[in-house]
N, C-alpha and C. Protein backbone atom coordinates (compact mmCIF):
# COMPACT_ATOMS: atom_id res chain seq x y z
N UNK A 1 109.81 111.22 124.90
CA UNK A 1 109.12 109.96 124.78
C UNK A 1 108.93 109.65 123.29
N UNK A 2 109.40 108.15 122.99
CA UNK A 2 109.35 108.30 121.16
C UNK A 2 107.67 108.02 121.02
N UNK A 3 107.69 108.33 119.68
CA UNK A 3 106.16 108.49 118.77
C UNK A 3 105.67 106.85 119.01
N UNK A 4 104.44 106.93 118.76
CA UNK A 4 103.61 105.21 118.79
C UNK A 4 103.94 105.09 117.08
N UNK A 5 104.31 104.10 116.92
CA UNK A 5 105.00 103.37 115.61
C UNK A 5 103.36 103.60 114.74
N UNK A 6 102.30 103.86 115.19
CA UNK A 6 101.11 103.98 113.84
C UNK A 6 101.19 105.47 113.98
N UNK A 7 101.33 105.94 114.72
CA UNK A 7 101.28 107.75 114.65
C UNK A 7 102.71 107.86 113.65
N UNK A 8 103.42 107.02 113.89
CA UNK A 8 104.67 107.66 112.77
C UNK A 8 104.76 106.96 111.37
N UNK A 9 103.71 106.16 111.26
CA UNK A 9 103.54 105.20 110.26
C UNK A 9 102.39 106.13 109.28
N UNK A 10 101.58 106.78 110.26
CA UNK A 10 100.59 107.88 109.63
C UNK A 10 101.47 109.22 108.80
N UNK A 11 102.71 109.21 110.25
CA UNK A 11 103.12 110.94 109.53
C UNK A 11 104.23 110.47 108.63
N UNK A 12 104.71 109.48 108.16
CA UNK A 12 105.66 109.44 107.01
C UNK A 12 104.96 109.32 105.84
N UNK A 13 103.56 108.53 106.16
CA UNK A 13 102.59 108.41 105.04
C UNK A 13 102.19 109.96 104.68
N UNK A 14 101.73 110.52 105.24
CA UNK A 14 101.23 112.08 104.77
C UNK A 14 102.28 112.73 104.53
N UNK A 15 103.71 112.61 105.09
CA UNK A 15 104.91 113.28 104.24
C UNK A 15 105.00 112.75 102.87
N UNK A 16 105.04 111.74 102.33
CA UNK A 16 104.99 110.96 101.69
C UNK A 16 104.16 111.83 100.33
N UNK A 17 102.92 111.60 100.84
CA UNK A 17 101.56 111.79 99.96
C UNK A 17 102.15 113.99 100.06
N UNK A 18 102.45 114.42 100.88
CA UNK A 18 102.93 116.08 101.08
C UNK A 18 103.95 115.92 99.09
N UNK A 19 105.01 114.97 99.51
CA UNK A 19 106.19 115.22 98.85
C UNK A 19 105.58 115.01 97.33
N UNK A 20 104.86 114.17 97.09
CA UNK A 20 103.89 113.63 96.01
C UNK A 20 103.06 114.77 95.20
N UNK A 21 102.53 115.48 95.94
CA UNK A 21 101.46 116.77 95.43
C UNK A 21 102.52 117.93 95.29
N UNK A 22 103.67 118.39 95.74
CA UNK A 22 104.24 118.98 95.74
C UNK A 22 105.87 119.48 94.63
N UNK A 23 105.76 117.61 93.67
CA UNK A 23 106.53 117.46 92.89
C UNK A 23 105.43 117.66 91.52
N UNK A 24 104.27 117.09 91.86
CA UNK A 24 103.42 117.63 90.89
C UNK A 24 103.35 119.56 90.15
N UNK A 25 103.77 120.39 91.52
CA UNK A 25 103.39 121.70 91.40
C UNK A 25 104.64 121.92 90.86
N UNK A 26 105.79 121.08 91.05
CA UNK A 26 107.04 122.18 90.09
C UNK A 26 107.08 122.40 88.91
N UNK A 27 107.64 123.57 88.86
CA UNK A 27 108.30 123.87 87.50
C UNK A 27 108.87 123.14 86.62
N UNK A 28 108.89 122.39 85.17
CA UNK A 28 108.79 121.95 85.05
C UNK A 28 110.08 121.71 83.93
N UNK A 29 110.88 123.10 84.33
CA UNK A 29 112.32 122.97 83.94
C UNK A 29 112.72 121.84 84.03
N UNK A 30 114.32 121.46 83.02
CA UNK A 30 114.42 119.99 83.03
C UNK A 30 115.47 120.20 84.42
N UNK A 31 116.03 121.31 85.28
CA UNK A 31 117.03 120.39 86.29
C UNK A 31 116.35 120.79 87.30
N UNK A 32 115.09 121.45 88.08
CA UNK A 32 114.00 121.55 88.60
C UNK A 32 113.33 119.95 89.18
N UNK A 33 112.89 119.53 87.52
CA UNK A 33 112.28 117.98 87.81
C UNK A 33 113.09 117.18 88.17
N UNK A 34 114.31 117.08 88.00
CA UNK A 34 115.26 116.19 88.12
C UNK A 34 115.64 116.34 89.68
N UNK A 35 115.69 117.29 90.65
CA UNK A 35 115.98 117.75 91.59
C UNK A 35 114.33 116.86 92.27
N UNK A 36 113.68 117.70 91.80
CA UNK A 36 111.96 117.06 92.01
C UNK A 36 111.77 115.34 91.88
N UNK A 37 112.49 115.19 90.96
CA UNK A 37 112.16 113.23 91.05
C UNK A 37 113.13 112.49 92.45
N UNK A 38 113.96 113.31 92.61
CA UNK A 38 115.14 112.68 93.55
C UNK A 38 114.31 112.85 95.24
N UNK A 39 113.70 114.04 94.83
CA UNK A 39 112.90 114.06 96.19
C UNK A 39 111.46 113.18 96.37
N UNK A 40 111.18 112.91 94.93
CA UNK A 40 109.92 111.77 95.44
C UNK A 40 110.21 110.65 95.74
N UNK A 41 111.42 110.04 94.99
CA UNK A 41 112.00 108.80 95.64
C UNK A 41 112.53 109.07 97.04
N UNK A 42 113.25 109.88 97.48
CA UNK A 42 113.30 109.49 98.76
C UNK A 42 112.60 109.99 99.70
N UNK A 43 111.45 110.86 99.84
CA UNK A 43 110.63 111.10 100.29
C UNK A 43 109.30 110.23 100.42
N UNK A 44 109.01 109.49 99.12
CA UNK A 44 108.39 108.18 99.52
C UNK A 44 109.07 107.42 100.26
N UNK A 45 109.98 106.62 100.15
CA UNK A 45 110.92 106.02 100.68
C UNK A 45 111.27 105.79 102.55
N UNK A 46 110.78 107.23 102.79
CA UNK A 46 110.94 107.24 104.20
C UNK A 46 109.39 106.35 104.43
N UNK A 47 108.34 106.68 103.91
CA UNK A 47 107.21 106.02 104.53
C UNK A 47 107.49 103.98 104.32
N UNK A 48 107.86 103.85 103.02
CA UNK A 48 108.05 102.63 102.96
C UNK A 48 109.17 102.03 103.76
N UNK A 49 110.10 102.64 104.02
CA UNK A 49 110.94 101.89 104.85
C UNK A 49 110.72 101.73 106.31
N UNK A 50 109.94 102.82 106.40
CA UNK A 50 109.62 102.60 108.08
C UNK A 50 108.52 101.59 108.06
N UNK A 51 107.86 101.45 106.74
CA UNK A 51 106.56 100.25 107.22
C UNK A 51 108.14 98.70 107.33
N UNK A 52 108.76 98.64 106.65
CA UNK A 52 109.29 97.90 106.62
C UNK A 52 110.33 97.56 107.84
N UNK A 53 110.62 98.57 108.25
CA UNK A 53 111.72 98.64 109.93
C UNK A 53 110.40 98.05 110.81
N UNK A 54 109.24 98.05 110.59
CA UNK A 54 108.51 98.14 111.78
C UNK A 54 108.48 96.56 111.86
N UNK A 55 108.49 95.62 111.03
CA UNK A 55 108.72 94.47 110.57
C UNK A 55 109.98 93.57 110.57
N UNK A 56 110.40 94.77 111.21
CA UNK A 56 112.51 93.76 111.67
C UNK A 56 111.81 92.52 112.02
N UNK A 57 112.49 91.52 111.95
CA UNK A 57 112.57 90.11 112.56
C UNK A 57 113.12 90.15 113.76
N UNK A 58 114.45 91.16 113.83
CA UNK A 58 115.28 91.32 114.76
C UNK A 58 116.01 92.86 114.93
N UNK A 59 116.41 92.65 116.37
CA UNK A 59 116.84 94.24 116.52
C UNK A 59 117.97 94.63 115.95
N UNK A 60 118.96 93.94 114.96
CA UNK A 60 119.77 94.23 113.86
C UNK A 60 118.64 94.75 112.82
N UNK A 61 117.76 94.10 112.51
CA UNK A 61 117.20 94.43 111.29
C UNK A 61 116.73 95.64 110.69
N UNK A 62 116.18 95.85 112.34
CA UNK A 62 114.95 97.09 112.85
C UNK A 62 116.19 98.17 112.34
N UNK A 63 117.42 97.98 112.88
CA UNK A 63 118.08 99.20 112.80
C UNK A 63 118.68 99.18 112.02
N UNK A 64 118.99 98.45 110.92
CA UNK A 64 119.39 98.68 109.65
C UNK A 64 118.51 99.55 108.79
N UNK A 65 117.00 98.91 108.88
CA UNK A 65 116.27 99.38 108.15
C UNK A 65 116.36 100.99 108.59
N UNK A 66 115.78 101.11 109.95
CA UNK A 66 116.14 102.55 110.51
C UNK A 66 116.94 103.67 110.39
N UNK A 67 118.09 102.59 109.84
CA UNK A 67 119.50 104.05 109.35
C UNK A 67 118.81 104.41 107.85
N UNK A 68 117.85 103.23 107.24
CA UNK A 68 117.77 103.45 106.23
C UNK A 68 116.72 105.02 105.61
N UNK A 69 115.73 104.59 106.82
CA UNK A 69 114.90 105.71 107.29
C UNK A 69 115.43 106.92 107.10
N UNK A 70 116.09 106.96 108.05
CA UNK A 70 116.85 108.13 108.47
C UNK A 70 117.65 108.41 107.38
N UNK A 71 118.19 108.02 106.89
CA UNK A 71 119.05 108.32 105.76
C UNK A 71 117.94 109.11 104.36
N UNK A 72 117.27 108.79 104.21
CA UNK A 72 116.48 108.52 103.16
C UNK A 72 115.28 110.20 103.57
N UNK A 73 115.17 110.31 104.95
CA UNK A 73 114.66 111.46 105.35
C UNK A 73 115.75 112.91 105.66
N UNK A 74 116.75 112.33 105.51
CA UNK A 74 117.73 113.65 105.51
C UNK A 74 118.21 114.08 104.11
N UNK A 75 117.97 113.01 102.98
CA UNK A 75 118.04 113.20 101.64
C UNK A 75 116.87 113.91 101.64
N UNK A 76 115.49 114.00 101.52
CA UNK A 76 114.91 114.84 101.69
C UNK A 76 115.22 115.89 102.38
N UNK A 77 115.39 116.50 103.22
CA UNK A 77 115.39 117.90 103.78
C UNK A 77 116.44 118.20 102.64
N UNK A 78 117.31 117.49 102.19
CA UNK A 78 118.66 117.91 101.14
C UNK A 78 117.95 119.17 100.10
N UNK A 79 117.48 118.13 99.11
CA UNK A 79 116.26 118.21 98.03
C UNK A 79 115.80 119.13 98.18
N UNK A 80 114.95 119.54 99.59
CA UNK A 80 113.97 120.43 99.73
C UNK A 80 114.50 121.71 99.86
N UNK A 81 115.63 121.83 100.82
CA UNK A 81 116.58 122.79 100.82
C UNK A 81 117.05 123.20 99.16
N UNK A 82 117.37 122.43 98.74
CA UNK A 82 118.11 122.78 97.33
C UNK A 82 116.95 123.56 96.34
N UNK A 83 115.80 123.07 96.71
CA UNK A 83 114.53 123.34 96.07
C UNK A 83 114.43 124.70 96.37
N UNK A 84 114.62 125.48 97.76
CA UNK A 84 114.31 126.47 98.23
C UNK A 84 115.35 127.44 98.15
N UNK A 85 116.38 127.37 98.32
CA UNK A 85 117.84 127.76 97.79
C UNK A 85 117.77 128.33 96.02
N UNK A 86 117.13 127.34 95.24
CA UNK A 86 117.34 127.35 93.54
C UNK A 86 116.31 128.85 93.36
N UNK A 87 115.62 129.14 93.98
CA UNK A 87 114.86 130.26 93.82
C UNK A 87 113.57 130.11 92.96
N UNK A 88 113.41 128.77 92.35
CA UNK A 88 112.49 128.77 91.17
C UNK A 88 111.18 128.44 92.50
N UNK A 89 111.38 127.49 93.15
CA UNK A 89 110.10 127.63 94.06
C UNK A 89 109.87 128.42 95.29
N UNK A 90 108.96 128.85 95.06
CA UNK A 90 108.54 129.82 96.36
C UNK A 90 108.60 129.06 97.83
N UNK A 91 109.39 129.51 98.75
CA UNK A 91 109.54 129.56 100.22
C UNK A 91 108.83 128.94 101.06
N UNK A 92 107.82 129.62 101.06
CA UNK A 92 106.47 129.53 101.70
C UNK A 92 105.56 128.27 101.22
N UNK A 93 106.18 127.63 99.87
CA UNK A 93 105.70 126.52 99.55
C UNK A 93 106.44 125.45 100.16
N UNK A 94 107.57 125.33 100.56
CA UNK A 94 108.40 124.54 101.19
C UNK A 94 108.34 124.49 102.82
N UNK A 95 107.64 125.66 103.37
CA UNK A 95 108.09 125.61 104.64
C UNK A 95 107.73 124.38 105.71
N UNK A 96 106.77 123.91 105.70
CA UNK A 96 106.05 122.85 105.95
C UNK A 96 106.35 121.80 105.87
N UNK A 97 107.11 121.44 104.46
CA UNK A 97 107.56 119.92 104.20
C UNK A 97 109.30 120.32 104.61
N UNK A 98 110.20 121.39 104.93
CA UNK A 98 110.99 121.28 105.26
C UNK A 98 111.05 120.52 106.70
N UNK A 99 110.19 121.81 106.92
CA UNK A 99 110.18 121.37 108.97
C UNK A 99 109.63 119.63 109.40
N UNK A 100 108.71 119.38 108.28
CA UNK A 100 108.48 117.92 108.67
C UNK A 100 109.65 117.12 108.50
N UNK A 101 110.81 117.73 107.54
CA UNK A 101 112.17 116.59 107.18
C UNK A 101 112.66 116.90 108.26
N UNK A 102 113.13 118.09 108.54
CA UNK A 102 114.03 118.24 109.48
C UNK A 102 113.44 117.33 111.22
N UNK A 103 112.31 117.40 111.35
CA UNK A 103 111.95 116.46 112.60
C UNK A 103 111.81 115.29 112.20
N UNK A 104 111.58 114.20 110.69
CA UNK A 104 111.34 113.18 110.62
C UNK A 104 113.13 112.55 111.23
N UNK A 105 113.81 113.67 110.50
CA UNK A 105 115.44 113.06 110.61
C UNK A 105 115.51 113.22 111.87
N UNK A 106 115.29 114.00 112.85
CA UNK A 106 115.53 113.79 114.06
C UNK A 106 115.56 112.74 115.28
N UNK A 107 113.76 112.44 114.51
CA UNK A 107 113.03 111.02 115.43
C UNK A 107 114.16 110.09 114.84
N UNK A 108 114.02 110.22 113.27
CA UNK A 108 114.75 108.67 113.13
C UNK A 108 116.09 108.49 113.55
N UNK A 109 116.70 109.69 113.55
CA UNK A 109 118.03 109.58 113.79
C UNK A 109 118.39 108.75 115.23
N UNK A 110 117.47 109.55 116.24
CA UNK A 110 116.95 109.11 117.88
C UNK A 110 117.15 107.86 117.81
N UNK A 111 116.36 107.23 116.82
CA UNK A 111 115.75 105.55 117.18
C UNK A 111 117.06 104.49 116.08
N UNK A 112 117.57 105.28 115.60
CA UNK A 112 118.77 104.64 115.37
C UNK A 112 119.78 104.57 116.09
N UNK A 113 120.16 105.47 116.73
CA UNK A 113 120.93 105.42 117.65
C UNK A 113 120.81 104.93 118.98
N UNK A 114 119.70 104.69 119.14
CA UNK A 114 119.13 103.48 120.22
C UNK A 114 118.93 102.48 119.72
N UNK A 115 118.19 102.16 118.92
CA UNK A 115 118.53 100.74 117.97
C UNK A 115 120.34 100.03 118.25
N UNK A 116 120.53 101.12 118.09
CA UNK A 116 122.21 100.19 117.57
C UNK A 116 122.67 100.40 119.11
N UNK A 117 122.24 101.08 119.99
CA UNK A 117 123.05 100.67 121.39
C UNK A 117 122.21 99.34 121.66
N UNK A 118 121.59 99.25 121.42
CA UNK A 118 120.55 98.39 121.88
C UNK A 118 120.96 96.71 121.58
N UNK A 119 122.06 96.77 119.92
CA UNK A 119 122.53 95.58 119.21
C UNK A 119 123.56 95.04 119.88
């Protein structure tokens, strides 16, 4: 059964605000931050675009925006992975905001792909 559009409007926002406090704590190496800025843009990104999918005019729109979602939340898990992989951040600091990418991409992926049968 998909999520109520304010329950997922809440959890992209707290991924969001997660990915935010968490680019603050890196290391502050220069290809670290650079890895780190790529994940705040698209880790914000998922919250703003879904406020914005929620606002389609139309069910083309919804699911444009939606791939955009989705797109934008699997660049995150990227990031975060790469983050956890590079060895400079600890594991256990990631585990949390991984698992939230890896299910944000899931839902969205879901509702894109119903979106667009749907067009």
């Amino acid at each position: 059964m998909p999520l109520p559009q304010q329950e997922l409007r809440d959890r992209t926002k707290v991924f969001a605000l997660r990915v935010m406090r968490l680019y603050r704590a890196l290391p502050h190496a220069p290809d670290i931050q650079v890895v780190g800025k790529q994940l705040l843009r698209s880790g914000t990104s998922v919250a703003a675009n879904h406020r914005a999918a929620a606002r389609g005019r139309s069910r083309q729109e919804f699911a444009a925006k939606i791939g955009i979602v989705r797109e934008e939340a699997d660049e995150s898990l990227f990031w975060l992975e790469l983050l956890r992989d590079s060895g400079f951040v600890k594991p256990e600091l990631l585990e949390g905001l991984l698992q939230e990418a890896k299910e944000l991409t899931a839902i969205f992926t879901t509702s894109y792909e119903t979106a667009k049968r749907k067009t």
